[in-house]
Protein backbone atom coordinates (compact mmCIF):
# COMPACT_ATOMS: atom_id res chain seq x y z
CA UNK A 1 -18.77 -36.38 -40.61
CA UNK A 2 -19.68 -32.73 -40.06
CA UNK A 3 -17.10 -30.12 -40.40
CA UNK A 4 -16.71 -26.31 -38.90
CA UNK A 5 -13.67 -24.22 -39.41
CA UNK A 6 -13.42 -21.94 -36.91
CA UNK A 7 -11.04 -19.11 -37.58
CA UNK A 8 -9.35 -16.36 -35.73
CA UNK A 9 -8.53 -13.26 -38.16
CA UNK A 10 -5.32 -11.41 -36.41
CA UNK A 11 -3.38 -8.82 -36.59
CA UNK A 12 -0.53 -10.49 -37.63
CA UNK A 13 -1.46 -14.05 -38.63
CA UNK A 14 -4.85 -15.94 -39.58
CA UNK A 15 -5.27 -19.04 -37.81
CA UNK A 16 -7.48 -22.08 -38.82
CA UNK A 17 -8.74 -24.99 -37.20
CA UNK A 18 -11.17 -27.37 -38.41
CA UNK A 19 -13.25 -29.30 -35.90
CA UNK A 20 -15.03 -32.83 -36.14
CA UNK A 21 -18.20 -31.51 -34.91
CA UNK A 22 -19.46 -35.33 -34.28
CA UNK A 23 -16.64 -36.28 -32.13
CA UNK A 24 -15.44 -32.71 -31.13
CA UNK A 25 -11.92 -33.57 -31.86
CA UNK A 26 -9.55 -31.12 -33.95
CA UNK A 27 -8.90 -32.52 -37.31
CA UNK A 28 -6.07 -29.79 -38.57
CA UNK A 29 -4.99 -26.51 -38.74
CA UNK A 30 -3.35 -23.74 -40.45
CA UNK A 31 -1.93 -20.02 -40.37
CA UNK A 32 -1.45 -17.35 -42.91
CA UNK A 33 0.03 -13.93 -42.92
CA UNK A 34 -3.30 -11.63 -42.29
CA UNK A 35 -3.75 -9.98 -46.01
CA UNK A 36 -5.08 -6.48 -43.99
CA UNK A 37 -2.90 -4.30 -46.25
CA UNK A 38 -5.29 -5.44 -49.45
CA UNK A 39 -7.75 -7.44 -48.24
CA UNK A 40 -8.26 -9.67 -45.24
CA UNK A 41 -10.62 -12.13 -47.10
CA UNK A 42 -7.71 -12.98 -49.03
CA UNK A 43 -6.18 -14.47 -45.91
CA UNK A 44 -9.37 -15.43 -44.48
CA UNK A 45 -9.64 -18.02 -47.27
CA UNK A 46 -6.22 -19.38 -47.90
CA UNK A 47 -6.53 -20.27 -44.52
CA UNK A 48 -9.51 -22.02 -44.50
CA UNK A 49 -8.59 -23.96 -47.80
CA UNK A 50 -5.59 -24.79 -46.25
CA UNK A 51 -7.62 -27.16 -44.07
CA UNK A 52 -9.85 -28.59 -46.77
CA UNK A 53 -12.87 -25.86 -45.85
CA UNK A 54 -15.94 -27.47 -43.93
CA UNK A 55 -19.75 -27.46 -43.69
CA UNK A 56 -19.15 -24.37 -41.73
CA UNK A 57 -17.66 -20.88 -40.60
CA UNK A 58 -17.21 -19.20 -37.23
CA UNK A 59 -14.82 -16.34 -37.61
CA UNK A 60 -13.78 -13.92 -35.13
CA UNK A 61 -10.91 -11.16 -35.21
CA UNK A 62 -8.96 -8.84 -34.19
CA UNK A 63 -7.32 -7.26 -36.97
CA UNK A 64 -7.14 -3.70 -37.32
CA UNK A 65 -6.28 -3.35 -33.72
CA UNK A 66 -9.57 -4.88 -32.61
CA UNK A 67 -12.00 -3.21 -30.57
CA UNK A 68 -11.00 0.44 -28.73
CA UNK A 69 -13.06 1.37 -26.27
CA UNK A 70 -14.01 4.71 -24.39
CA UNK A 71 -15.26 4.35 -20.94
CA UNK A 72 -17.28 7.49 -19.10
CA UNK A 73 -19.02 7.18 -15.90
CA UNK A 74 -20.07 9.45 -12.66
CA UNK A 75 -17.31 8.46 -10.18
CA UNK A 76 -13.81 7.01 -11.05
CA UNK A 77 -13.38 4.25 -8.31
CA UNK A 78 -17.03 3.20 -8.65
CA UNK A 79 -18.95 3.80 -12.04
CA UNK A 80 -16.18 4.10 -14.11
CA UNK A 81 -14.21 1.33 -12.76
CA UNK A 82 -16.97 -0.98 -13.27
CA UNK A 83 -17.59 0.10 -16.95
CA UNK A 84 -13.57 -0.24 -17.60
CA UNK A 85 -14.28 -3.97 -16.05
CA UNK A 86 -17.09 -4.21 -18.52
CA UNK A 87 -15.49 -3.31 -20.92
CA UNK A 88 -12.51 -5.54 -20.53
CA UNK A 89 -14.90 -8.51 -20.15
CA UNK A 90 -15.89 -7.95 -23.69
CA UNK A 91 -12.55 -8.16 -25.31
CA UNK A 92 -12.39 -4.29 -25.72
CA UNK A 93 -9.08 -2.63 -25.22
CA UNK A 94 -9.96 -0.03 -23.38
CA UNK A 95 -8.16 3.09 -24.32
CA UNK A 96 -10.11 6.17 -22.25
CA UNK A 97 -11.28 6.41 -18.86
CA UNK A 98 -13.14 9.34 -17.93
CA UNK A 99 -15.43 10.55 -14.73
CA UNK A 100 -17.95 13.41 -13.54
CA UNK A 101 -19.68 15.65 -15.45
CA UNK A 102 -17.88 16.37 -19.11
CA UNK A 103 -16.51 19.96 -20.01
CA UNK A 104 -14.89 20.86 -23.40
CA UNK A 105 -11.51 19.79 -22.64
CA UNK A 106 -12.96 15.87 -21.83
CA UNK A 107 -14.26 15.71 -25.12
CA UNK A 108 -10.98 16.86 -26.69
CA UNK A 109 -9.42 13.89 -24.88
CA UNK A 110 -11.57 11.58 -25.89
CA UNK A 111 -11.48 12.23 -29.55
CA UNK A 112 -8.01 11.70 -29.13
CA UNK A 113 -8.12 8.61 -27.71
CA UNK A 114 -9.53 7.23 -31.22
CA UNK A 115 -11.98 4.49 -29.28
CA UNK A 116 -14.52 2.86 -32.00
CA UNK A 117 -17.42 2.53 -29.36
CA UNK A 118 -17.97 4.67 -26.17
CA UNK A 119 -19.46 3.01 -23.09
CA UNK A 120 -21.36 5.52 -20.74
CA UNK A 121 -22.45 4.75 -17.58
CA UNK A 122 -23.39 6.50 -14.37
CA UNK A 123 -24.84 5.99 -11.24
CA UNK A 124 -26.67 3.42 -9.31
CA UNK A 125 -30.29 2.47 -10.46
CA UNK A 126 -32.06 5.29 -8.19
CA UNK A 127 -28.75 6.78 -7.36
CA UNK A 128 -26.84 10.05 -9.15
CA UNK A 129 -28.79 11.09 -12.34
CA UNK A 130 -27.81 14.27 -13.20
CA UNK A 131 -23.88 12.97 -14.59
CA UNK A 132 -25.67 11.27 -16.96
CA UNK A 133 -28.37 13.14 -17.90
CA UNK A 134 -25.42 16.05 -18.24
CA UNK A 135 -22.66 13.95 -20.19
CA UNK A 136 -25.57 12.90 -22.84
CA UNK A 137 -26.38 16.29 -23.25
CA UNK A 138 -22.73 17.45 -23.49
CA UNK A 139 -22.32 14.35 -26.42
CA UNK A 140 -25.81 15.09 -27.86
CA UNK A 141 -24.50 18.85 -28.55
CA UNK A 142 -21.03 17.75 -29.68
CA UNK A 143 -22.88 15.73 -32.17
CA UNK A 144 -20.65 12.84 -31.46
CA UNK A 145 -21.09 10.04 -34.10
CA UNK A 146 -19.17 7.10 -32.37
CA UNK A 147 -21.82 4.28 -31.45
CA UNK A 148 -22.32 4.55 -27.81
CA UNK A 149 -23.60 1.52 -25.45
CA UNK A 150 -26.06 3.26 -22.45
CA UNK A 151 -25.96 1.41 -19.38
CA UNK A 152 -26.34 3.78 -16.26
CA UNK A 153 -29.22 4.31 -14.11
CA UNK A 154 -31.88 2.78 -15.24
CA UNK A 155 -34.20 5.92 -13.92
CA UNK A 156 -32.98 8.40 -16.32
CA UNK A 157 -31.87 6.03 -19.20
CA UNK A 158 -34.68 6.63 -21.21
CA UNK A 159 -34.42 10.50 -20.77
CA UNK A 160 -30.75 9.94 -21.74
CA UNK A 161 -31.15 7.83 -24.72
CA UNK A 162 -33.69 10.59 -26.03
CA UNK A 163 -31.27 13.50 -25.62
CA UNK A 164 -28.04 11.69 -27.83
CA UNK A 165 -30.66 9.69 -30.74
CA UNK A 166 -32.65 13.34 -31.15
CA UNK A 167 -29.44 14.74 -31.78
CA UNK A 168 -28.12 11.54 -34.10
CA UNK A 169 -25.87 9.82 -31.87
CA UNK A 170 -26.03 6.20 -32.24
CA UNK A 171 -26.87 4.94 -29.56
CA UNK A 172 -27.85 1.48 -28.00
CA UNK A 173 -29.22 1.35 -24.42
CA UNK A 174 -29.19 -1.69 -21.98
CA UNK A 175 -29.14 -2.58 -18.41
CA UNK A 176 -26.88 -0.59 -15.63
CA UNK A 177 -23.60 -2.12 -15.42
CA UNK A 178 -23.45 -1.59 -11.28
CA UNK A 179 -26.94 -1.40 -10.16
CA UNK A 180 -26.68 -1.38 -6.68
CA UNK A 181 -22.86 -0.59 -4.91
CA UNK A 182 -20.79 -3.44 -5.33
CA UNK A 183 -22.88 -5.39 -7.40
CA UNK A 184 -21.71 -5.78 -10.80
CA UNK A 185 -23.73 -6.34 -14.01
CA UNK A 186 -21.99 -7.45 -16.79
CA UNK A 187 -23.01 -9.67 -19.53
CA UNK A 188 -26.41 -6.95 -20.96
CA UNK A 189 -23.20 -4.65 -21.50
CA UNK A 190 -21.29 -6.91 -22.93
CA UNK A 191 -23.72 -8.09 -25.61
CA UNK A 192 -24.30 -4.69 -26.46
CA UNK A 193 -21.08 -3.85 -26.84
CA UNK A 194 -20.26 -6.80 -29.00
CA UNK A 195 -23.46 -6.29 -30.85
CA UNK A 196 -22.04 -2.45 -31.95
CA UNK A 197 -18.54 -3.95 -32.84
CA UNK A 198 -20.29 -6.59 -35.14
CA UNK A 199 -22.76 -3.72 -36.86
CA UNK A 200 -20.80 -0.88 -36.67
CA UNK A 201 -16.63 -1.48 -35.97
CA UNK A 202 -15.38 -4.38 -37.64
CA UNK A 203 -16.73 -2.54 -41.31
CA UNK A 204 -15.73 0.60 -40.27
CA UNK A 205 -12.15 -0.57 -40.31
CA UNK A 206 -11.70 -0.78 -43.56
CA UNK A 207 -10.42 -4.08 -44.02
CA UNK A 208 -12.08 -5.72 -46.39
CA UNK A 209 -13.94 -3.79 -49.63
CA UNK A 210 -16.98 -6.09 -49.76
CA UNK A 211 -19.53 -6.12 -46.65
CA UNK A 212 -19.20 -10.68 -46.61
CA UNK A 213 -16.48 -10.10 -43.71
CA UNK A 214 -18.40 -8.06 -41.90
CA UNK A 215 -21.06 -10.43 -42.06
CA UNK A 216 -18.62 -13.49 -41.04
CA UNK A 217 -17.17 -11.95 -37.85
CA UNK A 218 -19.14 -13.15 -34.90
CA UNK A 219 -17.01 -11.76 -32.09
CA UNK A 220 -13.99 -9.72 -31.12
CA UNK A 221 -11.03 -12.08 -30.78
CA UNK A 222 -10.88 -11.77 -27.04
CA UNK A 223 -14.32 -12.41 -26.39
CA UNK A 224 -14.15 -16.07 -28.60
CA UNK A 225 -11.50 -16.34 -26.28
CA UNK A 226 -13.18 -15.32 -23.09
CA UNK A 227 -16.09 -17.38 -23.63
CA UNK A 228 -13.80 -20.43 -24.18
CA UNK A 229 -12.25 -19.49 -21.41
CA UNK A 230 -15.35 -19.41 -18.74
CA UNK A 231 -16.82 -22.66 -20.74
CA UNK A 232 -13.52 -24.64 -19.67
CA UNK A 233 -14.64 -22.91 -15.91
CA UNK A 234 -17.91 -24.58 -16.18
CA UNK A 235 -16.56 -27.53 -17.36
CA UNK A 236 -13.66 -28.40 -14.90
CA UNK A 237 -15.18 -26.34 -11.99
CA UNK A 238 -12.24 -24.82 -10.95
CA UNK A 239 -9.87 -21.66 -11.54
CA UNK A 240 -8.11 -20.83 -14.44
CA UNK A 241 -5.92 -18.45 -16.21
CA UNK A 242 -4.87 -17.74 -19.28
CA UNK A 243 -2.06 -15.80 -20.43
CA UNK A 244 -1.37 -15.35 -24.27
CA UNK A 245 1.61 -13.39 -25.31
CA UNK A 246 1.24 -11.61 -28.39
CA UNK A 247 3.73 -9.28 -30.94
CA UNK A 248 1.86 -6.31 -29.62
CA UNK A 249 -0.03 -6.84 -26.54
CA UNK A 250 -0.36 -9.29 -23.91
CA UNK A 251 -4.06 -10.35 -22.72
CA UNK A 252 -4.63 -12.68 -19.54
CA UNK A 253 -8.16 -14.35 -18.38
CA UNK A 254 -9.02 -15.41 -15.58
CA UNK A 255 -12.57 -17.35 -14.96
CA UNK A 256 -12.75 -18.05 -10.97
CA UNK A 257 -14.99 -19.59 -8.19
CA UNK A 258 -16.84 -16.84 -6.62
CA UNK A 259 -15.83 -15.94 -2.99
CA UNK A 260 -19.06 -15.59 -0.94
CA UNK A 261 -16.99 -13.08 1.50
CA UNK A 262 -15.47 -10.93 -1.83
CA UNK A 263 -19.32 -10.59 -2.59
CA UNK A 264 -21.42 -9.84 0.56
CA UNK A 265 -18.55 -9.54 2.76
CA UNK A 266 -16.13 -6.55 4.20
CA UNK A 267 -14.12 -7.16 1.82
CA UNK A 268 -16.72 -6.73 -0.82
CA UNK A 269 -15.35 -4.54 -3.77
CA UNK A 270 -17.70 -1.22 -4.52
CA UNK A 271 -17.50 -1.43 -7.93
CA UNK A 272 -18.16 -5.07 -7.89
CA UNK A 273 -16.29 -8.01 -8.53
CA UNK A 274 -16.13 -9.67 -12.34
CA UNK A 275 -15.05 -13.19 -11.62
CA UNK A 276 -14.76 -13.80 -15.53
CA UNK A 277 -12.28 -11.23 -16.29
CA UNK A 278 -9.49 -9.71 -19.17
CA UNK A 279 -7.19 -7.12 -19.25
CA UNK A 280 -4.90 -6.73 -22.14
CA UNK A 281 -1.65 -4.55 -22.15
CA UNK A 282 -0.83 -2.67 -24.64
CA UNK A 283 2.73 -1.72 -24.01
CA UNK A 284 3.75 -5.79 -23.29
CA UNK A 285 4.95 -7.89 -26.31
CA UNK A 286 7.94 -9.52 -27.77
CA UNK A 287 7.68 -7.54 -31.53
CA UNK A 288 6.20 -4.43 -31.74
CA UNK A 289 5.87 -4.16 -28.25
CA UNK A 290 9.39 -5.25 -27.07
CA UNK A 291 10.75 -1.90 -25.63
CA UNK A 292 7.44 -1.16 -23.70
CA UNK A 293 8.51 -4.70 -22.13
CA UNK A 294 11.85 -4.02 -21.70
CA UNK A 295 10.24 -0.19 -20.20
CA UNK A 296 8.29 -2.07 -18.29
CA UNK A 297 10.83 -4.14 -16.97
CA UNK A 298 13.05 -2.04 -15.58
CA UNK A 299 10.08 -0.52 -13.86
CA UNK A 300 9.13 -3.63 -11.78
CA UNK A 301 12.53 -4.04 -11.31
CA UNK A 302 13.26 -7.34 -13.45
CA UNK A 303 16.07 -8.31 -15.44
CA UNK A 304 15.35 -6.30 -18.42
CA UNK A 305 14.94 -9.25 -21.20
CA UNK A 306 17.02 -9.94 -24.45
CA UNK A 307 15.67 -12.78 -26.39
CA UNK A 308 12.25 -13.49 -27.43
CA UNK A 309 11.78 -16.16 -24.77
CA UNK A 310 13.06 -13.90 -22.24
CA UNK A 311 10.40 -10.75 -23.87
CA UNK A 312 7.32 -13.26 -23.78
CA UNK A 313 8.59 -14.25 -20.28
CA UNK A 314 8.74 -10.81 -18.77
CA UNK A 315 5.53 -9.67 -20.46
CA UNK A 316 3.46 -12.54 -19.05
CA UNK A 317 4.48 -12.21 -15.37
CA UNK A 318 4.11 -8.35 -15.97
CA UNK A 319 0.67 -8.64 -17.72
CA UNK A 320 -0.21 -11.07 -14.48
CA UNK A 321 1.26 -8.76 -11.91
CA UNK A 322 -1.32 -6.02 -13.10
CA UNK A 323 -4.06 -8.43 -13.69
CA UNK A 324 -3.97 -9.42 -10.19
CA UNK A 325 -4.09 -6.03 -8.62
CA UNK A 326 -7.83 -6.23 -6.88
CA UNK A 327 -8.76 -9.52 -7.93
CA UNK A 328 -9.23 -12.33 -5.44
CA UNK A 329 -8.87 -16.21 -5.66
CA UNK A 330 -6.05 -16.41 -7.93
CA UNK A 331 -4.19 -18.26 -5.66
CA UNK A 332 -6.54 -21.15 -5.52
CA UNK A 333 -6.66 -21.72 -9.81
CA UNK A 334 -5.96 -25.02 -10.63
CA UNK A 335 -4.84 -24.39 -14.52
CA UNK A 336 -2.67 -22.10 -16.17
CA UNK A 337 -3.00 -21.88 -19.84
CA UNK A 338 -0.77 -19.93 -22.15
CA UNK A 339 -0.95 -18.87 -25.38
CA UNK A 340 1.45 -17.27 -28.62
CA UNK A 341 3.69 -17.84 -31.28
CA UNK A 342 6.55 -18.45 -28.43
CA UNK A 343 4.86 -20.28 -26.17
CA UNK A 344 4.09 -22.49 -28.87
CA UNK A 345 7.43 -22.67 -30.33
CA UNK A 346 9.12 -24.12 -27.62
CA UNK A 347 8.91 -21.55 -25.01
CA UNK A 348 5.98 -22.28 -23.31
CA UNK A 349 7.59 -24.25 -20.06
CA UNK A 350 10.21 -21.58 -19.61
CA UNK A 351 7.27 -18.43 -19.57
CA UNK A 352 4.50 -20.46 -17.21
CA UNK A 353 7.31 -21.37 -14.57
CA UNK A 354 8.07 -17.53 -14.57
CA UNK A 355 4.88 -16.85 -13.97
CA UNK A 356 4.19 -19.77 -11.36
CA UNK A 357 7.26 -18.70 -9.76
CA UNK A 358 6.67 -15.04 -9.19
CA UNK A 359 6.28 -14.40 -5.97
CA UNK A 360 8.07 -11.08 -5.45
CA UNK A 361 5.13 -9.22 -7.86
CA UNK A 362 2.60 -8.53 -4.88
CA UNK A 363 -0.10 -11.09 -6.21
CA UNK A 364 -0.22 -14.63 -4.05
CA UNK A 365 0.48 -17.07 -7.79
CA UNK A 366 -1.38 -20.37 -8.15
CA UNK A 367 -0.33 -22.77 -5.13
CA UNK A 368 -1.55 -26.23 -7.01
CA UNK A 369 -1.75 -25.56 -10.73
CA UNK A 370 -1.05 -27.63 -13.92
CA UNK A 371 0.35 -25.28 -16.46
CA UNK A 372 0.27 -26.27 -19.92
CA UNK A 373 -0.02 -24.59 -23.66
CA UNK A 374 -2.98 -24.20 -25.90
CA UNK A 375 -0.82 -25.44 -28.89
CA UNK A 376 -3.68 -25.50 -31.14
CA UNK A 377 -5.84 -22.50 -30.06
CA UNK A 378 -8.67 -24.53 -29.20
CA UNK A 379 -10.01 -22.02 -26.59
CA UNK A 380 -10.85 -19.42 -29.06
CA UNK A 381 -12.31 -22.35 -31.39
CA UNK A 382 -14.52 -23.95 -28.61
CA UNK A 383 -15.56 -19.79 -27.52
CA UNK A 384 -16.55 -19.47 -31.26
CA UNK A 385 -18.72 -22.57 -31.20
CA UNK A 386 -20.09 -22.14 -27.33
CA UNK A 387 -23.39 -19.78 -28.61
CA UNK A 388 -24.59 -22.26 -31.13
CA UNK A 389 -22.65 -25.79 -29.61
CA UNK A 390 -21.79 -25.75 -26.68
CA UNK A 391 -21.74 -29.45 -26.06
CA UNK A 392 -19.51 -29.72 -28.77
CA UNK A 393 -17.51 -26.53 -27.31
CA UNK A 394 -17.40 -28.47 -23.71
CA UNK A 395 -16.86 -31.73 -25.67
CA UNK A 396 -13.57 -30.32 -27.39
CA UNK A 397 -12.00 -28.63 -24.56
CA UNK A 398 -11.98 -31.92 -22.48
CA UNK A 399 -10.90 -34.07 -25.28
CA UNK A 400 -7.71 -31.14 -26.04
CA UNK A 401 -6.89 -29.60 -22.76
CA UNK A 402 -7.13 -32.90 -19.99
């Protein structure tokens, strides 16, 4: 038999799960406090010996907050909506929006917002160039040193990505995110973007002392996740949505059939549509983030919650409410999947109905959906093996989650 642990490095707790790559079935698995205050190896492998180790590794994470990302295009309901999108997509938590040409000021503000990669975009291929051209000058002569993914115009990009490397600014340059007005581009972006937070980010944070994690981590937490996610899409050729409810922050997924009309259409969305989507929320959880819930609460005008069943609760059907907002075909998904220490713990029924149920929030919820639990987080495990197996990736999602 031939063995892969695939492991998910978190802020809080590292989780384990080894996989019987011949009959894609989970064998075991395990969690450990996350060592980040010394070392996170130290977790890393108590975790994996506590499942009897394997031929081999797939680790992603999201310790150390994960990936913050800085978003600047040309216009703020086109461009820059479409790079925040982007950016979402590839499990970034995306903590600066900016658009238009950048002054002084916009530069302060981003600084500020501490991002470890900055996405710039701008204008369709042939259309604006001089936002662009004029924010990679303005970062070129700030001498900016945060790694920053190009993927504007494709006219001008090589002028651009000239100006910021002559001046040292890392820089990697790939296809436009929104070519053409409400078509949307996302996957060169979001290889780039995961290809800077594996070379640049996850060693940058400091949390191990050696360089072997850094060369462990294939992918940011959320985009193991996201990939499992549109793999179980392919797989069962329907909807679905995920919702995992975290200490901190509360992510939700949603992989859908695309709408020919929400395309081509009049209601066709300028900055495109991404039918394999995330958003995470920072202010939602039931630890950390339990008065941003209760905040938030009180703001949607819910009960404001008490327990941690009633927290996780509340921040899923908040964290769905705003997921929603612009996306169509939710309605029609067939599987709702949650996710967490509560919903795993016996809370899992009581947070899904809530969210099933929640038809005061503005959004039309799922008419004809199972909802269950990913109990063993085998959608981050089967996203960590989908580049190299995905048969055994498709294999293990239909044998868990049927």
């Amino acid at each position: 038999m031939t063995t892969a642990v695939c492991v998910d490095v978190g802020s809080t707790y590292t989780k384990a799960a080894k996989i019987d790559l011949d009959g894609a079935e989970l064998i075991c698995r395990a969690e450990v406090p996350t060592t980040a205050s010394s070392d996170v190896l130290e977790g890393l492998d108590a975790a994996v010996a506590a499942v009897g180790g394997g031929d081999r590794l797939h680790v992603c994470s999201s310790a150390g907050g994960g990936l913050r990302l800085a978003v600047v295009g040309y216009e703020q309901l086109v461009t820059a909506e479409a790079g925040h999108r982007v950016g979402l997509s590839a499990g970034a938590q995306v903590v600066h929006v900016a658009a238009g040409p950048m002054t002084g000021p916009d530069l302060t503000r981003l600084r500020a917002a501490r991002p470890d990669v900055l996405l710039l975009v701008g204008g369709t291929d042939g259309g604006d160039a001089e936002t662009l051209l004029h924010n990679a000058r303005r970062l070129a002569a700030a001498r900016i040193r945060l790694p920053v993914v190009l993927a504007g115009n494709v006219e001008v990009r090589d002028e651009a990505l000239a100006v910021m490397t002559g001046r040292g600014v890392p820089v990697t340059a790939t296809a436009n995110v929104l070519p053409r007005i409400g078509v949307l581009d996302p996957l060169p972006a979001r290889a780039a973007i995961r290809d800077v937070f594996l070379r640049h980010v996850i060693g940058g944070k400091r949390l191990s002392r050696g360089r072997r994690f850094a060369r462990l981590v294939q992918a940011a937490t959320p985009d193991a996740v996201l990939a499992g996610v549109e793999l179980l899409a392919d797989l069962t050729g329907y909807g679905i949505l995920v919702v995992d409810v975290g200490g901190a922050t509360t992510d939700v997924y949603s992989a859908l059939v695309p709408d020919a009309e929400a395309e081509t259409g009049p209601r066709r969305d300028v900055a495109g549509t991404l039918w394999r989507a995330r958003t995470v929320e920072g202010d939602l959880g039931v630890a950390v983030g339990a008065d941003g819930t209760r905040a938030a609460a009180i703001a949607e005008k819910l009960p404001v919650p008490g327990s941690d069943r009633e927290l996780a609760a509340t921040a899923a059907v908040i964290a769905l409410r705003r997921h929603a907002r612009g996306r169509p075909g939710l309605r029609d998904v067939r599987l709702v999947l949650g996710s967490g220490g509560v919903l795993r713990h016996g809370g899992g029924d009581a947070v899904l109905q809530a969210v099933l149920a929640d038809v005061g929030g503005g959004w039309a919820p799922p008419e004809q959906a199972r909802a269950l639990v990913d109990e063993q987080y085998i959608v981050a495990a089967a996203g960590l093996l989908a580049a190299d197996r995905p048969d055994v990736a498709a294999r293990l999602l239909g044998n868990s989650i049927r």
